[in-house]
Protein backbone atom coordinates (compact mmCIF):
# COMPACT_ATOMS: atom_id res chain seq x y z
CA UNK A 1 126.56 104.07 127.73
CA UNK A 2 126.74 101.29 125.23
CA UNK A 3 127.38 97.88 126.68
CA UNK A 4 130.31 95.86 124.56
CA UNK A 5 130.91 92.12 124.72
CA UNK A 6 134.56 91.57 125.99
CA UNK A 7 136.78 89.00 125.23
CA UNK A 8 135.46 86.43 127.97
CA UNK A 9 133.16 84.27 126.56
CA UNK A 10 132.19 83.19 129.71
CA UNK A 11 131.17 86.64 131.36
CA UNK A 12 129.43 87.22 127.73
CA UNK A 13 127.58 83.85 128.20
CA UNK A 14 126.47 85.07 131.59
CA UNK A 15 125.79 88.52 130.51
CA UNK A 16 123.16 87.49 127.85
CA UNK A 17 121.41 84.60 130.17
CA UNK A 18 120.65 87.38 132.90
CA UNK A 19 119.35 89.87 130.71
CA UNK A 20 117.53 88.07 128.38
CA UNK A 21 116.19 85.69 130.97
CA UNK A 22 117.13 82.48 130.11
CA UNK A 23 115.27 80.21 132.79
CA UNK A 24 112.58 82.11 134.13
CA UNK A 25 110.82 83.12 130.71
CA UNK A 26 110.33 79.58 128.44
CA UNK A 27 110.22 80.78 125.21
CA UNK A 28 113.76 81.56 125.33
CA UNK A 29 116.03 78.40 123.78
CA UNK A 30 119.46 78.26 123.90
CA UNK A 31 121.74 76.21 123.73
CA UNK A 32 125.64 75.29 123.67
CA UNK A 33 127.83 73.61 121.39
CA UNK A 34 131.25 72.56 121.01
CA UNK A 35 133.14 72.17 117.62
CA UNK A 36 137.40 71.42 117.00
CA UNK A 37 137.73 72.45 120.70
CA UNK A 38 135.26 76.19 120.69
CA UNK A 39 132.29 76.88 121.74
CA UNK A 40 129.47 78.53 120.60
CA UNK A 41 125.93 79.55 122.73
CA UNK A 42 123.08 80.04 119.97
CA UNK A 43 120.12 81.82 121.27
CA UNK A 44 116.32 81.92 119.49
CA UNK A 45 112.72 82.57 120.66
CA UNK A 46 110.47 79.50 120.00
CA UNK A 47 107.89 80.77 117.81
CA UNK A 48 109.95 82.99 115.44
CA UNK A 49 112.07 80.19 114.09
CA UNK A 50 111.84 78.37 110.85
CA UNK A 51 113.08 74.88 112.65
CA UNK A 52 114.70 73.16 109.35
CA UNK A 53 116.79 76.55 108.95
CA UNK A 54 118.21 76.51 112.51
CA UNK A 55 118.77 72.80 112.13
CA UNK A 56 121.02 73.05 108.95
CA UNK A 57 122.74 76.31 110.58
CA UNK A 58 123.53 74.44 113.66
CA UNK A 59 124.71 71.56 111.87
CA UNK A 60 127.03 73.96 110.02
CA UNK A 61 128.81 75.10 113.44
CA UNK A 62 129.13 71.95 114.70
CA UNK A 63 130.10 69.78 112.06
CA UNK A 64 133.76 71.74 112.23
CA UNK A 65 133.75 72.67 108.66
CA UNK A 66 134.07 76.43 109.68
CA UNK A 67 137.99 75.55 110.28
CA UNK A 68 138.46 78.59 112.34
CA UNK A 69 141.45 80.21 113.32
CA UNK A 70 141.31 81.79 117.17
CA UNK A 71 140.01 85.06 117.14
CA UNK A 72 138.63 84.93 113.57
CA UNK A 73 135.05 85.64 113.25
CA UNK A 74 132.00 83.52 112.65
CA UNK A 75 131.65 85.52 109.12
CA UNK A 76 135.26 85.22 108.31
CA UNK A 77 134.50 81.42 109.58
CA UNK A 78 132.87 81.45 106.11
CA UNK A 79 129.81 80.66 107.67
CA UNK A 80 126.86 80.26 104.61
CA UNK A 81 123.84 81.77 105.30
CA UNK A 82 123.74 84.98 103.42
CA UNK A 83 121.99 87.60 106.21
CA UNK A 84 125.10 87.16 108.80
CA UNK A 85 126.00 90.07 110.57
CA UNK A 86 128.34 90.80 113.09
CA UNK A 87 128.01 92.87 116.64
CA UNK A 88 129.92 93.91 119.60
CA UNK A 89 127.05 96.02 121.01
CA UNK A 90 125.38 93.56 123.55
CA UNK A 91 121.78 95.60 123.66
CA UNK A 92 121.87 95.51 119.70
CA UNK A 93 122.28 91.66 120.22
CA UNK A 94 119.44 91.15 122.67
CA UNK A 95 116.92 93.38 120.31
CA UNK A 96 118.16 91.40 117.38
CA UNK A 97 117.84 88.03 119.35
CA UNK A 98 114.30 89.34 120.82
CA UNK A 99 112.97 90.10 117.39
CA UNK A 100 112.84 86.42 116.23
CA UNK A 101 116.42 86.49 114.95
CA UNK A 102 119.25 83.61 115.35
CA UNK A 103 121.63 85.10 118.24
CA UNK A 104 125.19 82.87 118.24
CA UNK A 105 127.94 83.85 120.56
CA UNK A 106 131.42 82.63 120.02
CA UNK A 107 134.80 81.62 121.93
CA UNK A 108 137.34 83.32 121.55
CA UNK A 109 136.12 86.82 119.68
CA UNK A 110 134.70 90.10 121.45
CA UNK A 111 131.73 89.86 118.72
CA UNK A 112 128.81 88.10 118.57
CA UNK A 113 126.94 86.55 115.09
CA UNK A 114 123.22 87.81 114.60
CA UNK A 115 121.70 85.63 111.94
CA UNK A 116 117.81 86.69 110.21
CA UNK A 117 116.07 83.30 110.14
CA UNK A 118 112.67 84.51 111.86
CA UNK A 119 109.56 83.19 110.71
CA UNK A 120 106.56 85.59 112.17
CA UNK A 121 103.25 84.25 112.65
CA UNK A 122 100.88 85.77 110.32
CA UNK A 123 97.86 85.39 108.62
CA UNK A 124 96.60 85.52 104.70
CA UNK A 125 96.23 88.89 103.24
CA UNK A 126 92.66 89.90 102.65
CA UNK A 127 90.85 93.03 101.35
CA UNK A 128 90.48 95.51 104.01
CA UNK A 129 87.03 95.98 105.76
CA UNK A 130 87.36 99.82 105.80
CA UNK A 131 88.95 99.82 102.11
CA UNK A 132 86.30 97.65 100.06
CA UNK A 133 86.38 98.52 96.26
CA UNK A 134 83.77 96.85 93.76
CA UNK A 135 87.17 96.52 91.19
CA UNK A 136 90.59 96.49 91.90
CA UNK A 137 92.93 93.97 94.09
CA UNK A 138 91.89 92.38 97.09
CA UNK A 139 94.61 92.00 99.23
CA UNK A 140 95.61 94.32 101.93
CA UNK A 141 98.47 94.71 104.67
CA UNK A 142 99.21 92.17 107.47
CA UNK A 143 100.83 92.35 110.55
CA UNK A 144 103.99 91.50 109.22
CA UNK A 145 105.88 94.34 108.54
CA UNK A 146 108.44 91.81 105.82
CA UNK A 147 105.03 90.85 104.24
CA UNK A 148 103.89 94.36 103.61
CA UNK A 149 107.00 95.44 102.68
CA UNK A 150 106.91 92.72 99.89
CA UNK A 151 103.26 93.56 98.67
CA UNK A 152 104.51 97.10 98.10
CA UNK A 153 107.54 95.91 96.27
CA UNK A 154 105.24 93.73 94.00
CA UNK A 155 103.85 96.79 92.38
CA UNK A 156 106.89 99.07 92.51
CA UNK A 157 109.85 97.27 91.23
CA UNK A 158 111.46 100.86 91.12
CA UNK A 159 115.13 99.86 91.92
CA UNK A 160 115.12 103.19 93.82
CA UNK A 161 112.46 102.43 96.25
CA UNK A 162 113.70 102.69 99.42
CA UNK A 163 112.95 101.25 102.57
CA UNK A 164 114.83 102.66 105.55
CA UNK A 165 114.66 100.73 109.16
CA UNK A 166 114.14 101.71 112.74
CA UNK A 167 113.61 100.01 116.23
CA UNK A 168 111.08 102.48 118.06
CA UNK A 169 110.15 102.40 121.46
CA UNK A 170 111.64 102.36 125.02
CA UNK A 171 110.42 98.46 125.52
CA UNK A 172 108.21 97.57 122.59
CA UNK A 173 111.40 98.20 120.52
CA UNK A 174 108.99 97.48 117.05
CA UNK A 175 110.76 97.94 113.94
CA UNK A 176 109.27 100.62 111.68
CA UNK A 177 110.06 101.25 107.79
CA UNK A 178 110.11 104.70 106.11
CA UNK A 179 109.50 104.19 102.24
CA UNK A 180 109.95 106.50 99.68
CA UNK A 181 111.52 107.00 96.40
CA UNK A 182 115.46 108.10 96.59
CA UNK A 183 115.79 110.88 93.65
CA UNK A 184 111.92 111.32 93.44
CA UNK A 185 110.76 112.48 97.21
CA UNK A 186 112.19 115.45 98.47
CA UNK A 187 115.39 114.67 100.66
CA UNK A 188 114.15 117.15 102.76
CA UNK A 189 110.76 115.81 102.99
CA UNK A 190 112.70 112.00 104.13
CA UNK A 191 115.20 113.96 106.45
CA UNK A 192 112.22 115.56 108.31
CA UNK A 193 109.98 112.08 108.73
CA UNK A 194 112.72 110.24 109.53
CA UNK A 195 113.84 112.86 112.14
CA UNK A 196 110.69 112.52 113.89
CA UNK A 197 111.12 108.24 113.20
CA UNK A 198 114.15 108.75 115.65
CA UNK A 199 113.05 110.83 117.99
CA UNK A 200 109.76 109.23 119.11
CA UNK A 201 110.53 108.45 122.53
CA UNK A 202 107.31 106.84 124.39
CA UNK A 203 107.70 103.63 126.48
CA UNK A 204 106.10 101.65 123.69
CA UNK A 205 104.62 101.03 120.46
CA UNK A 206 102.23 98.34 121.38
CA UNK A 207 99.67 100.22 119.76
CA UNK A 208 101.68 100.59 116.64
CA UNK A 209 100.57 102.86 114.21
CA UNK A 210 98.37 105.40 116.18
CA UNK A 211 101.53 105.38 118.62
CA UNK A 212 103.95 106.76 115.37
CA UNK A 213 101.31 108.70 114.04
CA UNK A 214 100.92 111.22 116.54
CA UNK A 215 104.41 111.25 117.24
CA UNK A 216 104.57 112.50 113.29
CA UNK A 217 102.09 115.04 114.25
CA UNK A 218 104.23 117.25 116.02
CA UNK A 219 102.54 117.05 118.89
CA UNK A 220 98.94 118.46 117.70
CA UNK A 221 97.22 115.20 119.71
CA UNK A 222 94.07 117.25 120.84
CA UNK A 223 93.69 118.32 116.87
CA UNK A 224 90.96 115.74 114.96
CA UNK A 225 91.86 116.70 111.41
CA UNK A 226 94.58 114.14 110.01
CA UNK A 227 97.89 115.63 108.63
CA UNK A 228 98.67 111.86 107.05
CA UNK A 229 96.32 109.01 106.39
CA UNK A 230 96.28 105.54 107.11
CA UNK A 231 95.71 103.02 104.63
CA UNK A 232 95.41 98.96 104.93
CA UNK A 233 96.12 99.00 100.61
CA UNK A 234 99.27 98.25 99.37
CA UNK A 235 97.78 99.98 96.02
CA UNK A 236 97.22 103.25 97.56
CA UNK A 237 101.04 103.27 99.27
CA UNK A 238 102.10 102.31 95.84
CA UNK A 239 100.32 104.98 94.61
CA UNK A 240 101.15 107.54 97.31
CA UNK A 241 105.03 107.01 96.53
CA UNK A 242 104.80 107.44 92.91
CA UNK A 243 103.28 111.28 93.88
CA UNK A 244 106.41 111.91 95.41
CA UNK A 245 104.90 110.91 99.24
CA UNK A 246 106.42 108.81 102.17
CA UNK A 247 104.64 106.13 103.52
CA UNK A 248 105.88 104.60 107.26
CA UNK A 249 105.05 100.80 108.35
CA UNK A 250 105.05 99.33 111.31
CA UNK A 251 105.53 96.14 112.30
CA UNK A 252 102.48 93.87 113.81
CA UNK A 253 100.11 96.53 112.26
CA UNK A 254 98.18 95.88 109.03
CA UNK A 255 98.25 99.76 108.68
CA UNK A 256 100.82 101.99 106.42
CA UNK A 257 101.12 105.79 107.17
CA UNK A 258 100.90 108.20 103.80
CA UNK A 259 102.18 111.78 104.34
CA UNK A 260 101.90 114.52 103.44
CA UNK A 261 98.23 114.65 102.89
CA UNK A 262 96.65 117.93 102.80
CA UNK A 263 92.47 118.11 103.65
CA UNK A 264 91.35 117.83 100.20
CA UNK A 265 93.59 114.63 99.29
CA UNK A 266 91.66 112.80 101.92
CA UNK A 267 88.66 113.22 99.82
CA UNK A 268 90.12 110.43 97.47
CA UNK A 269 89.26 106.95 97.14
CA UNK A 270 90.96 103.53 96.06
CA UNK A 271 88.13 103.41 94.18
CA UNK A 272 88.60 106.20 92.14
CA UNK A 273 91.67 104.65 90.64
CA UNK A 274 89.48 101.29 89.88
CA UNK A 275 86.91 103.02 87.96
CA UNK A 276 87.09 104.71 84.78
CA UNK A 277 87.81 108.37 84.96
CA UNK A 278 84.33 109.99 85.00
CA UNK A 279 83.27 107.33 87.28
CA UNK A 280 85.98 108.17 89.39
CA UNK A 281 84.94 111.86 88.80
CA UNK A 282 81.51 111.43 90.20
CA UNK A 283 82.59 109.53 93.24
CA UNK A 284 84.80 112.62 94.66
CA UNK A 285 82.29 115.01 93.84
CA UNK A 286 80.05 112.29 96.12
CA UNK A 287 82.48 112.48 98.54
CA UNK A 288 82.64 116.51 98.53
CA UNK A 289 78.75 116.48 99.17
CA UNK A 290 78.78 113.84 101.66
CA UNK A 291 81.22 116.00 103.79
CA UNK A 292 78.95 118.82 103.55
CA UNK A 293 75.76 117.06 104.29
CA UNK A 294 77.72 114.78 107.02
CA UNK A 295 78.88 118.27 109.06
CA UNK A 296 76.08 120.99 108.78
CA UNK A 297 72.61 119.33 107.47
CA UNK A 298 71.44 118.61 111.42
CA UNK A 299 72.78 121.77 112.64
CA UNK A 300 72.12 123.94 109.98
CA UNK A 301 68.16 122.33 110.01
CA UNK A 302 68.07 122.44 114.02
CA UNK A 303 68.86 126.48 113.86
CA UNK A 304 66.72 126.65 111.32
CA UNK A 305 63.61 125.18 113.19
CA UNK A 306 64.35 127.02 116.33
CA UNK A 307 65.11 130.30 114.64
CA UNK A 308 63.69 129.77 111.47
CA UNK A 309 64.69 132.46 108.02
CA UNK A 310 61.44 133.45 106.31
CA UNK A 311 63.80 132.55 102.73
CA UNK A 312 64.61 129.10 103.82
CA UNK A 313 61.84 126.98 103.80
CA UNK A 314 62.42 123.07 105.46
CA UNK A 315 60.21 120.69 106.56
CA UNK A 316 60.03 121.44 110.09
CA UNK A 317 58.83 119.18 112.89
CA UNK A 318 55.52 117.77 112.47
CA UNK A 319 54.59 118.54 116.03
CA UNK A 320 56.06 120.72 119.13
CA UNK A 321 59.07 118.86 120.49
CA UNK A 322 58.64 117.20 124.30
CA UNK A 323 62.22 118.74 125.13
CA UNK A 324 65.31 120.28 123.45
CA UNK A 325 66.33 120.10 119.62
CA UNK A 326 69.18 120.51 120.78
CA UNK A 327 69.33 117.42 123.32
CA UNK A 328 67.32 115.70 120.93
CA UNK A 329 70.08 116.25 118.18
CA UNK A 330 72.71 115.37 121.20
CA UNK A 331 71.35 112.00 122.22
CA UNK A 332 71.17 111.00 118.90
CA UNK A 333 74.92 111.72 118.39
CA UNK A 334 75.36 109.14 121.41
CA UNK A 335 73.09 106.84 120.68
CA UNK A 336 74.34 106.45 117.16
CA UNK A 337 77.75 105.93 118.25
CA UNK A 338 76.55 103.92 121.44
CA UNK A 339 74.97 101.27 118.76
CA UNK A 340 78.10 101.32 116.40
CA UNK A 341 80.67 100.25 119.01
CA UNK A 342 78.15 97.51 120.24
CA UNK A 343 78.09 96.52 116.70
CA UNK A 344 81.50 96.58 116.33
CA UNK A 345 82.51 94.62 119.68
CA UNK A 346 79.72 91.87 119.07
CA UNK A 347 80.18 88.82 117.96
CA UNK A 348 79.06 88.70 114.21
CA UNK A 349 76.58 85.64 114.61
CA UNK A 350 74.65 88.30 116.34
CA UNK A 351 75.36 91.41 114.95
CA UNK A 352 72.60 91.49 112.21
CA UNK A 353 70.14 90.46 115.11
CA UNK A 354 71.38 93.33 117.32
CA UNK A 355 71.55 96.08 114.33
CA UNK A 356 67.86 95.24 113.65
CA UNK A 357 66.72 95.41 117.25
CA UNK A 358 68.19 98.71 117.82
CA UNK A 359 66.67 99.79 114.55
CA UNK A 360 63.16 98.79 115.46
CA UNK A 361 63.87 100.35 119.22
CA UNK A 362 65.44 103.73 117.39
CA UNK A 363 62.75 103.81 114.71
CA UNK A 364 59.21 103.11 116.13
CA UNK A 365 59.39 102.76 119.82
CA UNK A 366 61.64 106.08 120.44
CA UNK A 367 59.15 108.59 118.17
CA UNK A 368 55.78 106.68 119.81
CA UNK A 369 57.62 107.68 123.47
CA UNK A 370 57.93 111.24 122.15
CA UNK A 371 61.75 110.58 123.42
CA UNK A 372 62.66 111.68 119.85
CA UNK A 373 60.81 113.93 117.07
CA UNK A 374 60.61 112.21 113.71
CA UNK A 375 62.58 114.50 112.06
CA UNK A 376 65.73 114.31 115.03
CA UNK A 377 66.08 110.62 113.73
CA UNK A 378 66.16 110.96 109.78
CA UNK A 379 68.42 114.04 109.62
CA UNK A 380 71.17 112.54 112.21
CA UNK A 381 70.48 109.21 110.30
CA UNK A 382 71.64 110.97 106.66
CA UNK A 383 74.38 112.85 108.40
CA UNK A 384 76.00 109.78 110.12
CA UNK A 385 75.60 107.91 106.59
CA UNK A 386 77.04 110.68 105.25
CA UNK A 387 80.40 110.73 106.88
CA UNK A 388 81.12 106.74 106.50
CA UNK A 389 80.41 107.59 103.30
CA UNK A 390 83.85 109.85 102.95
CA UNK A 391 86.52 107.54 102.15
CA UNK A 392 89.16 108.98 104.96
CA UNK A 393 87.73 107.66 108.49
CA UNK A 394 90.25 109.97 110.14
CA UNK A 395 88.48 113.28 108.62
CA UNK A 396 85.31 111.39 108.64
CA UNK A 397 85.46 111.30 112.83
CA UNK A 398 87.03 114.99 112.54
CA UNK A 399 84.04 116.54 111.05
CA UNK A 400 81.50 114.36 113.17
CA UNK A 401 82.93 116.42 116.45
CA UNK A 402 82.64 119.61 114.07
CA UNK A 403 79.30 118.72 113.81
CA UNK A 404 78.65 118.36 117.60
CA UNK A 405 80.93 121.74 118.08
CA UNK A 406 78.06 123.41 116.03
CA UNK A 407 75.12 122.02 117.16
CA UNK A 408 75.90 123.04 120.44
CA UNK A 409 77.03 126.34 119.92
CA UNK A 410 73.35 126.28 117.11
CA UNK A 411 71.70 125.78 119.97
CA UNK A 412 73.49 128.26 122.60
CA UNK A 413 73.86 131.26 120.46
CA UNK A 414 71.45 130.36 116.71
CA UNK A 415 72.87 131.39 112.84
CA UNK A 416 75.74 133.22 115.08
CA UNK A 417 76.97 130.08 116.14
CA UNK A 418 76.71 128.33 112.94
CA UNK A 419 78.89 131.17 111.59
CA UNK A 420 81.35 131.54 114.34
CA UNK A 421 81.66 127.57 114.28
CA UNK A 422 82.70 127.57 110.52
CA UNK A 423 84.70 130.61 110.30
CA UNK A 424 86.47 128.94 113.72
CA UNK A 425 86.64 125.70 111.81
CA UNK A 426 88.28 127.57 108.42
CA UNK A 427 90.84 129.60 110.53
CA UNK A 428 91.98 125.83 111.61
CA UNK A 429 92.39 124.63 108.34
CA UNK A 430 94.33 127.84 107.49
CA UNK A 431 96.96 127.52 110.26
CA UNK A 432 97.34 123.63 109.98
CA UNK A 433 99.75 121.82 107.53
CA UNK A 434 100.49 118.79 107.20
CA UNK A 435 104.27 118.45 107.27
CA UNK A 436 105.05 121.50 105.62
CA UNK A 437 102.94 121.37 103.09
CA UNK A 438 99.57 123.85 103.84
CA UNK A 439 96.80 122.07 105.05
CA UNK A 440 94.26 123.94 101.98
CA UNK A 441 96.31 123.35 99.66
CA UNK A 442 95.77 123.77 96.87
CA UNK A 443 92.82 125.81 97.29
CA UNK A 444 94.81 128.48 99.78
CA UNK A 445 97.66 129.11 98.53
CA UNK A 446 95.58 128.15 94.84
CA UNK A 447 97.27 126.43 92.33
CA UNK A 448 94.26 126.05 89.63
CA UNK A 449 95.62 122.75 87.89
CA UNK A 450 96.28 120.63 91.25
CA UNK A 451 92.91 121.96 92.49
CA UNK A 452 91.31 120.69 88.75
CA UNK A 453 93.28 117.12 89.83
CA UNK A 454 91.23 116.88 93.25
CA UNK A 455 87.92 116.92 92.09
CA UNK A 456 88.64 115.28 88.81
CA UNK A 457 90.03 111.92 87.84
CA UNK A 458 92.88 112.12 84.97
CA UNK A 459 93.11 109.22 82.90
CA UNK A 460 96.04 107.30 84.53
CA UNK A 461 98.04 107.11 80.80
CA UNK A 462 98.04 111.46 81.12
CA UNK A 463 99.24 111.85 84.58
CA UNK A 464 102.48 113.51 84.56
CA UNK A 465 105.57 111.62 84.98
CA UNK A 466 107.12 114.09 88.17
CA UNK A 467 106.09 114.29 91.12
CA UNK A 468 103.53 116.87 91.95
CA UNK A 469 105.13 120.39 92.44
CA UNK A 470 103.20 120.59 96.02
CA UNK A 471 104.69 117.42 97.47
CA UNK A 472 108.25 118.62 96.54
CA UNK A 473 108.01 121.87 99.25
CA UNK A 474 110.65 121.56 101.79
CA UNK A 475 108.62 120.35 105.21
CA UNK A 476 110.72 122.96 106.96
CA UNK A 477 109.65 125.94 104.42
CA UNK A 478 110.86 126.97 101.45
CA UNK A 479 110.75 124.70 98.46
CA UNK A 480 113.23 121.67 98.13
């Protein structure tokens, strides 16, 4: 049941102090004023304000040149600042007050003034590390979510772009935008995102994104393949929204959720768009290959050294292996990823150092040992530089567990398994979508022109001026 203020100031006073802690956690400031005989209690949280703002606002209360009449609100006080609202909801107050915002409550009314004068602590915007394009902007998302809001808004100045707000999570209580494009984006398509906006219901959103994103899922956590895509480029939301897509942000992430996004629109890169059009071209028939190379070269090579095809000829190991392919192709996987996160979690005065030592150790010391054959090392080598080279690091670390999936079952049950494992893997793909929209698309169900538009760059002055027909299906079936 929703908690009002009543018409005690006192008891209001007393209510707020308790449950906001005033005195037992310091970053909480308030303090009380008196002006023409009323009182006010302003509350802030020191490190969200802007202090000359909440200066000249205070000075405004108490200098008495509000004039107000008893019972008349702070707003009807004529008080100046512009982004004054009004509440009688007391959690809505401590939210507001706990999210950096001005919280003043006031003698004599059952309503209490919320006023936006936060200030977050933030940093430059810089081009993403997992977004790097040779042309093109270099700037990128923040943890800000008003920043990234306003990066988006510097390349759409669409006056219906649409940014709808939300406080998610039981404690974390972030705020989280859904943008889109009102008359463009299927209503339906809005109704449906922001449906599942509202309902998230876990304890918090500390971990921002990831935490919304699976709650947009529909639940399919133990499922790799992404059904939307995360992005650090204000460009590609930009981008995304013009084809008729929603994008969500949430606040202290420098991430922005794009859906829908069906498997073959992952294969596309910012720099595509930076590029001229057969440049762009090439790079997502790159991408294509990489995919294919990333996911079956090892297994497909392991089978065929351990059950080897008469037709297919490869360049088989040079001499008998001291144990397992199959380990062999195993401990790679781990060892790969073991020397990545150390990479990752070092400090980068010694990164370099470390990525050559376990190069040297990997490379010379491990084949001399006999604890790897040659050929183990180069093929898992060109399949893990395969999939960082695919621009989506979602399906990227989907298809690397494919590619475990298959060697073991390679290695358990030979060319059956490599079957069974794709056919397993395509049945997946068939039954997934990604918010209504089917996962293949548009190879199953086929739609020839927006397949021709995946694997081939339009010039940006042809594209049409509508949204795509695909993103305009109703997420709940049908079309919208």
């Amino acid at each position: 049941m929703a908690r009002t203020f009543s018409s005690s100031y006192r008891d209001n006073v007393a209510l707020v102090n308790d449950m906001i802690g005033v005195g037992t956690s310091f970053d909480i400031v308030t303090k009380e004023f008196e002006a023409d005989g009323w009182h006010y209690t302003v509350y802030l949280v020191n490190g969200f304000a802007q202090d000359l703002l909440q200066l000249e606002i205070i000075e405004e209360i108490t200098s008495g040149a509000l004039d107000r009449k008893k019972g008349e609100s702070l707003l009807s006080g004529r008080l100046s600042y512009p982004m004054t609202v009004t509440t009688k909801d007391v959690d809505t107050f401590i939210v507001d007050v706990l999210s950096g915002q001005l919280g003043i409550l006031i003698e004599g009314t059952d309503e209490a003034a919320v006023l936006d004068t936060r200030s977050y602590p933030d940093r430059d915007p810089s081009e993403p590390d997992t977004e790097r394009v040779l042309t093109g902007p270099r700037d990128g998302f923040i943890e800000t979510i008003l920043f990234n809001v306003a990066l988006v808004r510097r390349r759409m100045r669409d006056p219906n772009l649409r940014f709808k707000l939300l406080r998610a999570g039981i404690h974390t209580k972030v705020d989280v935008a859904l943008a889109y494009v009102k008359g463009y984006t299927s209503e339906k398509l809005v109704d449906a995102v922001w449906e599942k906006l509202e309902n998230i219901d876990a304890a918090g959103v500390a971990m921002a994104e990831q935490t919304v994103e699976e709650a947009l899922s529909g639940g399919a956590f133990w499922n790799p393949f992404p059904v939307a895509r995360t992005t650090e480029r204000p460009d590609v939301v930009a981008e995304s929204l013009e084809e008729g897509r929603v994008a969500v942000m949430v606040d202290t992430s420098p991430m922005a959720i794009v859906a829908p996004m069906p498997y073959l629109s992952h294969l596309h890169s910012p720099e595509d768009y930076h590029l001229s059009a057969a440049a762009g071209t090439f790079l997502r028939w790159v991408s294509l290959v990489a995919l294919i190379v990333g996911t079956w070269l090892t297994p497909v090579w392991m089978v065929q050294a351990l059950h080897p095809i008469p037709a297919l000829r490869i360049i088989g190991p040079s001499s008998p292996p001291s144990y397992s392919l199959v380990a062999q192709f195993l401990l790679a996987e781990v060892g790969i990823d073991i020397i990545r996160r150390a990479l990752l979690a070092a400090p980068s005065t010694i990164a370099q150092a470390m990525s050559i030592l376990a190069a040297v150790i990997l490379g010379q010391l491990a084949t001399k040992i006999n604890l790897f054959t040659p050929e183990v090392l180069v093929y898992s080598a060109i399949a893990a530089v395969a999939l960082f080279a695919v621009p989506s690091l979602e399906l990227g670390m989907a298809h690397r567990l494919v590619r475990v999936a298959l060697i073991i079952l390679g290695g358990i049950i030979g060319w059956w398994g490599i079957i069974l494992g794709s056919a397993g893997l395509f049945a997946l793909l068939l039954s997934m979508n990604s918010f209504g929209l089917p996962y293949l698309w548009p190879l199953i169900p086929f739609d020839g022109k927006a397949l021709l538009s995946i694997f081939v760059r339009e010039p940006l002055t042809h594209r049409a001026k509508g949204p795509k027909r695909i993103l305009r299906l109703d997420p709940r079936g049908g079309t919208a």
